[in-house]
C-alpha atoms as a PDB file:
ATOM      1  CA  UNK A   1     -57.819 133.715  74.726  1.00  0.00           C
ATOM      2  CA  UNK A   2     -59.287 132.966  71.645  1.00  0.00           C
ATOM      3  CA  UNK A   3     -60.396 129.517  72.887  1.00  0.00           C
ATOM      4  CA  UNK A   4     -61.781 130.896  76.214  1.00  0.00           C
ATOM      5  CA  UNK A   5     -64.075 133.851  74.556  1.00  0.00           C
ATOM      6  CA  UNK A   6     -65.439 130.984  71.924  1.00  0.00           C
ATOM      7  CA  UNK A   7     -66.378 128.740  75.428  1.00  0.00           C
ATOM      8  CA  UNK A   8     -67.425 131.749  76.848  1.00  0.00           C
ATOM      9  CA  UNK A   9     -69.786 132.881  73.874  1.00  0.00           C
ATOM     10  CA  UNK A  10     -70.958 128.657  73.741  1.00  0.00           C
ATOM     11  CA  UNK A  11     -71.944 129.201  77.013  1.00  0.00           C
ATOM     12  CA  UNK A  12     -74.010 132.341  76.400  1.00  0.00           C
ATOM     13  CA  UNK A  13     -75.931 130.687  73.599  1.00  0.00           C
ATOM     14  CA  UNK A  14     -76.636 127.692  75.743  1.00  0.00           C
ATOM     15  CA  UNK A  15     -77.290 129.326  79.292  1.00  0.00           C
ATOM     16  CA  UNK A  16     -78.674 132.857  78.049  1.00  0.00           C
ATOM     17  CA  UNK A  17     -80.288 131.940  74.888  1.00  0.00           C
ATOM     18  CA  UNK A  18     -82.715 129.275  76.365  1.00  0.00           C
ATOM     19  CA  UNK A  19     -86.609 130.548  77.056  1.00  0.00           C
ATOM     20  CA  UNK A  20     -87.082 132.655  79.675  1.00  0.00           C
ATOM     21  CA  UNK A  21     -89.000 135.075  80.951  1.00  0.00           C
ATOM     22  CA  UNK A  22     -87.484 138.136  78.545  1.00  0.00           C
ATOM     23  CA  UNK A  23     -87.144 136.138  75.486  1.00  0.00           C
ATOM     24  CA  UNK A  24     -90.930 134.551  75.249  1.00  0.00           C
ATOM     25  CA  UNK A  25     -92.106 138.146  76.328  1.00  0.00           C
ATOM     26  CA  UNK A  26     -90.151 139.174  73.156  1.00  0.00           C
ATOM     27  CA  UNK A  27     -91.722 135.991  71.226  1.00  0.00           C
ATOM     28  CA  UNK A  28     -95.146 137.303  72.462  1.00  0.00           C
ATOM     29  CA  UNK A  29     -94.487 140.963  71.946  1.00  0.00           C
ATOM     30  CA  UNK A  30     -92.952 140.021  68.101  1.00  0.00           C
ATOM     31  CA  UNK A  31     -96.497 138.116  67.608  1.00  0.00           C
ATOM     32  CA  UNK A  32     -98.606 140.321  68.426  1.00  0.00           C
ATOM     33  CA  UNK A  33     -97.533 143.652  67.680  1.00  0.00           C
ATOM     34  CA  UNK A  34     -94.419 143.217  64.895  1.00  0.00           C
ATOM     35  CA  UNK A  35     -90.943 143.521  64.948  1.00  0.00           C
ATOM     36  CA  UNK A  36     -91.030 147.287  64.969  1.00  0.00           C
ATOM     37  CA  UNK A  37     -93.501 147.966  67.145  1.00  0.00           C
ATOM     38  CA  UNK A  38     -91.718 145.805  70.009  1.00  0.00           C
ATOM     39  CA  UNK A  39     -88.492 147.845  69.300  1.00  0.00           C
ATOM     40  CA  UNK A  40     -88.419 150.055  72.395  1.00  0.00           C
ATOM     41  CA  UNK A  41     -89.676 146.715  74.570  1.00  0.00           C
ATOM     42  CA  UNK A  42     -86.427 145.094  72.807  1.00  0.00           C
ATOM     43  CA  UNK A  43     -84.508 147.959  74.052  1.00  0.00           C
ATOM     44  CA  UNK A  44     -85.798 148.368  77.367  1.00  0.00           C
ATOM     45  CA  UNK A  45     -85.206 144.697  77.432  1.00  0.00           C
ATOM     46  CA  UNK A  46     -81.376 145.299  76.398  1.00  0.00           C
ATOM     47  CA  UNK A  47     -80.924 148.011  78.736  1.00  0.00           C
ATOM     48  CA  UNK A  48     -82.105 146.270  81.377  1.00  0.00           C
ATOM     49  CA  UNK A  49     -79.983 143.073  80.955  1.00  0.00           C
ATOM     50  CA  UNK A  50     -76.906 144.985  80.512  1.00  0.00           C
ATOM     51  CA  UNK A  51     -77.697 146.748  83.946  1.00  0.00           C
ATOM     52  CA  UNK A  52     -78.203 142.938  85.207  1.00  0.00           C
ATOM     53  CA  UNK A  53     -74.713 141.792  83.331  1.00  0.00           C
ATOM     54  CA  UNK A  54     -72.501 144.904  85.382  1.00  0.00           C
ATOM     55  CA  UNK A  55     -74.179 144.424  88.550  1.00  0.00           C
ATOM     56  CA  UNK A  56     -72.743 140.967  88.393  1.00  0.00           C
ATOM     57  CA  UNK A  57     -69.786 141.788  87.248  1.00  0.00           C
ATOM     58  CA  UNK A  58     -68.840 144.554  89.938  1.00  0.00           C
ATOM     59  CA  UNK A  59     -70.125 142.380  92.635  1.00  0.00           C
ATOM     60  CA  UNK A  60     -73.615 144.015  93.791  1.00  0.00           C
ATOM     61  CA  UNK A  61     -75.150 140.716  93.146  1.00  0.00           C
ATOM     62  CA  UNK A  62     -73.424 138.757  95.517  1.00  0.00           C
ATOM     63  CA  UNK A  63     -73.879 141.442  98.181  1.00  0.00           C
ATOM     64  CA  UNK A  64     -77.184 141.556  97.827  1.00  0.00           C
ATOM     65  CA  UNK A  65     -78.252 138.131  97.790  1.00  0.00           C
ATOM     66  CA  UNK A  66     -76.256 138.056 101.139  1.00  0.00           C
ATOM     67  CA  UNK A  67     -78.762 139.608 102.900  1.00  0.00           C
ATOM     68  CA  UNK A  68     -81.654 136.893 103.673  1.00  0.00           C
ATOM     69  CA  UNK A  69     -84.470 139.206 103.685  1.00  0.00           C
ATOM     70  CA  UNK A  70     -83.512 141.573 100.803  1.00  0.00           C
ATOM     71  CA  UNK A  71     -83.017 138.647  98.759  1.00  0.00           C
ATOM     72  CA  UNK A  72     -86.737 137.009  99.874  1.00  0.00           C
ATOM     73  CA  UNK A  73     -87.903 140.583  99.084  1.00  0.00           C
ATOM     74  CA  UNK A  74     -85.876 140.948  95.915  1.00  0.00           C
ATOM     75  CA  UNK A  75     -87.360 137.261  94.701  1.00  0.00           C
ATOM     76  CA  UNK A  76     -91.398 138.223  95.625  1.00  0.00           C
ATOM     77  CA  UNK A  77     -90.783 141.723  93.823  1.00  0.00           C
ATOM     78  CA  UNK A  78     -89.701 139.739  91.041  1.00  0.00           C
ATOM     79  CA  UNK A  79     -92.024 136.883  91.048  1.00  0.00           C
ATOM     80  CA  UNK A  80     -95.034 139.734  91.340  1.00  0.00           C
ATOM     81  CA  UNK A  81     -93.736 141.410  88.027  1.00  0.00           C
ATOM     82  CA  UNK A  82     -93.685 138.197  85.909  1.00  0.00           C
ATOM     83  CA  UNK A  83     -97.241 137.492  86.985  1.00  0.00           C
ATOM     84  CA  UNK A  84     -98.280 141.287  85.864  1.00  0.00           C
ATOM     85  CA  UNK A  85     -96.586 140.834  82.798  1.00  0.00           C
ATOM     86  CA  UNK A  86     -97.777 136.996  82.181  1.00  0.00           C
ATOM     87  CA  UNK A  87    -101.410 138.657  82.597  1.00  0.00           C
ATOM     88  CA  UNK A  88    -100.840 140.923  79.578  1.00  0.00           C
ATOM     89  CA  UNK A  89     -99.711 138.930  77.559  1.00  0.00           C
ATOM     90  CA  UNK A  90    -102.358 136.323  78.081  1.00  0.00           C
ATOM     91  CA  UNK A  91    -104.744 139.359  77.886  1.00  0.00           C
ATOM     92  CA  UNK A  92    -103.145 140.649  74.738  1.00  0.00           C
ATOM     93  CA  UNK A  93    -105.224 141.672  71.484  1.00  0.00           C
ATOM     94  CA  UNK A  94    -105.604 138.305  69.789  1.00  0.00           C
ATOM     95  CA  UNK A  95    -105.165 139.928  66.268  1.00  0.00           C
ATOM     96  CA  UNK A  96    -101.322 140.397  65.558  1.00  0.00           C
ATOM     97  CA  UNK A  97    -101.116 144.150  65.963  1.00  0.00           C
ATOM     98  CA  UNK A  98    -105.339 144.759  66.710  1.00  0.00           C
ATOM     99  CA  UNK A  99    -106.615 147.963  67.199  1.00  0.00           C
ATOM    100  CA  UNK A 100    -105.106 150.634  69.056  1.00  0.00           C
ATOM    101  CA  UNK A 101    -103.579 148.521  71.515  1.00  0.00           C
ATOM    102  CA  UNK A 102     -99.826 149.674  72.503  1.00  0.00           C
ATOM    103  CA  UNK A 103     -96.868 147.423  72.656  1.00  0.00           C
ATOM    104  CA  UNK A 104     -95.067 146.837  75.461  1.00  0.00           C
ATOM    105  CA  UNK A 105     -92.576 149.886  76.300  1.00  0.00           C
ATOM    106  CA  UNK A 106     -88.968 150.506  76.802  1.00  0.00           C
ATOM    107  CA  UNK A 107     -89.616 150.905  80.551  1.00  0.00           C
ATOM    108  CA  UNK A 108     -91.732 147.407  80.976  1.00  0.00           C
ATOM    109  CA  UNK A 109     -88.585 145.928  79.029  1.00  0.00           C
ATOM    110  CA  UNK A 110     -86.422 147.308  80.907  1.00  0.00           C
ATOM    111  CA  UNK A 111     -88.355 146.365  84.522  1.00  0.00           C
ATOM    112  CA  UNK A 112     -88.644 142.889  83.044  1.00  0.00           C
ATOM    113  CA  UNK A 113     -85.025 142.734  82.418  1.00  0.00           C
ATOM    114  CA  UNK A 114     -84.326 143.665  85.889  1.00  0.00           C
ATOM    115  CA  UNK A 115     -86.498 141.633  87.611  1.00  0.00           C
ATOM    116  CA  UNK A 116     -85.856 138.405  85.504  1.00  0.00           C
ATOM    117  CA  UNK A 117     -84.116 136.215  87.967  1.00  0.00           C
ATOM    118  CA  UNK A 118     -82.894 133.948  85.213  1.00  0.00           C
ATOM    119  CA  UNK A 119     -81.282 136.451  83.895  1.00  0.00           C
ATOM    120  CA  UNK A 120     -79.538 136.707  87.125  1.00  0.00           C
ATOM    121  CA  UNK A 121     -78.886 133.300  87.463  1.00  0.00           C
ATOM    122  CA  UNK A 122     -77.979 132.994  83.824  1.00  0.00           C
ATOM    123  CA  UNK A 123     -75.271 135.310  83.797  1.00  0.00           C
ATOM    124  CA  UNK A 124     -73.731 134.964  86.755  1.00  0.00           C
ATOM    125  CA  UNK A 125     -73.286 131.421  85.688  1.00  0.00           C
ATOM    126  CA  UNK A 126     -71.785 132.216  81.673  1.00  0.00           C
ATOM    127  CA  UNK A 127     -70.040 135.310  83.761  1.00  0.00           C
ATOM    128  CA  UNK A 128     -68.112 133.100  86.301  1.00  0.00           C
ATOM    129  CA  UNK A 129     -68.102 129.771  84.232  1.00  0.00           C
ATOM    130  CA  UNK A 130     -65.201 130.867  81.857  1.00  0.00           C
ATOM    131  CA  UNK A 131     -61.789 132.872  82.673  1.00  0.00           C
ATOM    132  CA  UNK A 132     -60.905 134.512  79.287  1.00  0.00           C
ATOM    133  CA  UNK A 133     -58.120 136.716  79.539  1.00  0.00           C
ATOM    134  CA  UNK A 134     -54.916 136.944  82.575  1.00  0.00           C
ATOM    135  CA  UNK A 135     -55.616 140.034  84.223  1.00  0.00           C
ATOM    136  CA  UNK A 136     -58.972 140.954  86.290  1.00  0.00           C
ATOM    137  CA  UNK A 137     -59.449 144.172  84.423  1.00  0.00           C
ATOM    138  CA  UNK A 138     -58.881 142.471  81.032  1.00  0.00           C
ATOM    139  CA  UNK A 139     -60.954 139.709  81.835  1.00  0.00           C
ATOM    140  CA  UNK A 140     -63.968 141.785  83.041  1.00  0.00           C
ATOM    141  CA  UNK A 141     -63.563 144.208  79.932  1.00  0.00           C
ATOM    142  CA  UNK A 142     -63.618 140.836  77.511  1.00  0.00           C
ATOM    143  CA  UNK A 143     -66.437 139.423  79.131  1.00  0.00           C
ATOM    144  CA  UNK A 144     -68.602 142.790  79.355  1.00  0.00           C
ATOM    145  CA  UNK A 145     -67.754 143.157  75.564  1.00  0.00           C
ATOM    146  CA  UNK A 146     -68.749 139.854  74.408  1.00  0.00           C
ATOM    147  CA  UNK A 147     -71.614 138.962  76.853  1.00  0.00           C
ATOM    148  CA  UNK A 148     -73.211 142.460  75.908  1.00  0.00           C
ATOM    149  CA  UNK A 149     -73.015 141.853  72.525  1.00  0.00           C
ATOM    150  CA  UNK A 150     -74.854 138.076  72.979  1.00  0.00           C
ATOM    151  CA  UNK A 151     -77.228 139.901  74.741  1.00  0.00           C
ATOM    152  CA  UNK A 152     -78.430 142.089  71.836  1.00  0.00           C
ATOM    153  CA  UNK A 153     -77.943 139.059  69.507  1.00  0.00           C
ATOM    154  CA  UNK A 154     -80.183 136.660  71.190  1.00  0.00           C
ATOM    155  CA  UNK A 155     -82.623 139.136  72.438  1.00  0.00           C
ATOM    156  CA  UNK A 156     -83.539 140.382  69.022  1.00  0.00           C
ATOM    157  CA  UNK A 157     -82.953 136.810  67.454  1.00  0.00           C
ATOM    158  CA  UNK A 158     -85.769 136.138  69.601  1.00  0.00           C
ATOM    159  CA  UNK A 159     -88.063 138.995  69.143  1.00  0.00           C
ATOM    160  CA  UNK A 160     -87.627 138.503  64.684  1.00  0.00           C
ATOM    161  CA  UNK A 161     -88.892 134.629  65.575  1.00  0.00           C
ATOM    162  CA  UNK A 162     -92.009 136.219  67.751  1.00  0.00           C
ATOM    163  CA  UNK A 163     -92.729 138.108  64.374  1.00  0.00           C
ATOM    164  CA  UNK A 164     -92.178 135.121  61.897  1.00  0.00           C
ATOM    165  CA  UNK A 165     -95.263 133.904  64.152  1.00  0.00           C
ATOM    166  CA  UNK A 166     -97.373 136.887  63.266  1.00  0.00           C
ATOM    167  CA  UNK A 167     -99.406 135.480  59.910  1.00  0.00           C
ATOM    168  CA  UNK A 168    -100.019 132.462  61.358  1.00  0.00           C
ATOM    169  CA  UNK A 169    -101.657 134.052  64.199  1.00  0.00           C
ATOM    170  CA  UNK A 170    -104.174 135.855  61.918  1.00  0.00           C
ATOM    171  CA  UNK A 171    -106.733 133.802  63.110  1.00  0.00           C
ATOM    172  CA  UNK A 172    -107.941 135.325  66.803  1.00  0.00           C
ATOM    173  CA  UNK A 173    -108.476 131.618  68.118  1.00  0.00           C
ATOM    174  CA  UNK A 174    -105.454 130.703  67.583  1.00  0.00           C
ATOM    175  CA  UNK A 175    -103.537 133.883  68.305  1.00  0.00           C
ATOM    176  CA  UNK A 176    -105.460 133.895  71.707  1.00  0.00           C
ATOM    177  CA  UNK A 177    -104.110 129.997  72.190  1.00  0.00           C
ATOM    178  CA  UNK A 178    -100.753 131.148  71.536  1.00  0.00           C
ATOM    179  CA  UNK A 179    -100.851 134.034  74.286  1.00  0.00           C
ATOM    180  CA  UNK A 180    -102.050 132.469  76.754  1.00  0.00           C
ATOM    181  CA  UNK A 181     -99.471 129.103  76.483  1.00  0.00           C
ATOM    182  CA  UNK A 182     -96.779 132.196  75.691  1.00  0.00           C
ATOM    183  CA  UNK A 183     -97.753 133.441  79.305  1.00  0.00           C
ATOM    184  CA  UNK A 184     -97.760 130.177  80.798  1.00  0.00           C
ATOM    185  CA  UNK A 185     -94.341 129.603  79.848  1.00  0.00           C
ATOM    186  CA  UNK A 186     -92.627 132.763  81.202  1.00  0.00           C
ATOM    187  CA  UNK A 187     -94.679 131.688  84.501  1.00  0.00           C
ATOM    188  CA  UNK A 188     -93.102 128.183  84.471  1.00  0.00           C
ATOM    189  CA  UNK A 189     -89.518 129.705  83.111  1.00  0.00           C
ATOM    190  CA  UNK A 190     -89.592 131.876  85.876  1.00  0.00           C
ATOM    191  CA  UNK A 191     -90.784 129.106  88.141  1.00  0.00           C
ATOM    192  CA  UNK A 192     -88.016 127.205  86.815  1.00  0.00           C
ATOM    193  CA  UNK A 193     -85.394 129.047  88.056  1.00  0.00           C
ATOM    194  CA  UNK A 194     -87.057 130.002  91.391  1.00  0.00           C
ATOM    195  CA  UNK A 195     -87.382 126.868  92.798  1.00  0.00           C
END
């Protein structure tokens, strides 16, 4: 078992941990508005991915996706939200933290989470990819355990590199450069996985 969970955890670094839509929002949100500022986006963000994780693990995935036009409606609804969300960040204060401007929320985490289809795609593959214990109940319980707790660790592994970016970014040029290439790539990360 030991052996399996270590695969299975591999996997999750490899599969989960690349870019993607939620981690360079939390590299953008870490940027621009701090670690602790971005907290409740890094929750929402948590939440959400964890609600992403069971559906696949109880089966609501697959049964959704069987049904063409839910799934085409599904993928648009998605697709929309990424665009919304690339626009803020592109649009984002181009002073780490400026003004009065608010971080992202726990609820735009969370709808980001939701809709992230690599996320989907991502964890259904680390989720199916690795058997790690005999039974079906055991092996969903191991897998929940340790695939929620990658979840946490890359997520905020990614929003504490977003903030190591914050004094260089003290410059609004630059800052601006980075937030709109930051928005770019969770277009062509979500494009990525789309096509």
């Amino acid at each position: 078992m030991a052996e399996a969970l270590a695969r299975l955890v591999l996997m999750a670094l490899a599969i989960m941990g690349s870019p993607g839509p939620a981690t360079v929002s939390l590299v953008a949100a870490g940027s621009a508005y701090g670690a602790r500022r971005s907290l409740p986006y890094l929750a929402g963000i948590v939440a959400g991915t964890a609600v992403v994780l069971v559906a696949i693990a109880t089966g609501v995935t697959a049964a959704l996706l069987a049904v063409p036009a839910l799934r085409t409606a599904l993928l648009a609804l998605s697709a929309a939200y990424i665009l919304w969300l690339a626009w803020h960040i592109a649009t984002a204060p181009p002073q780490p933290g400026a003004g009065s401007a608010r971080a992202p929320s726990l609820a735009a985490g969370f709808g980001l989470a939701v809709a992230n289809p690599k996320a989907w795609v991502a964890i259904a593959a680390v989720y199916s990819g690795v058997r790690v214990a005999g039974g079906v109940a055991a092996d969903a319980g191991a897998k929940l355990a340790a695939l929620g707790a990658m979840i946490v660790l890359i997520n905020v592994t990614w929003l504490l590199a977003g903030a190591s970016l914050a004094p260089l970014l003290r410059d609004p040029r630059r800052s601006r450069r980075v937030n709109v290439v930051l928005a770019v790539a969770l277009v062509a990360a979500t494009a990525l996985v789309l096509v």
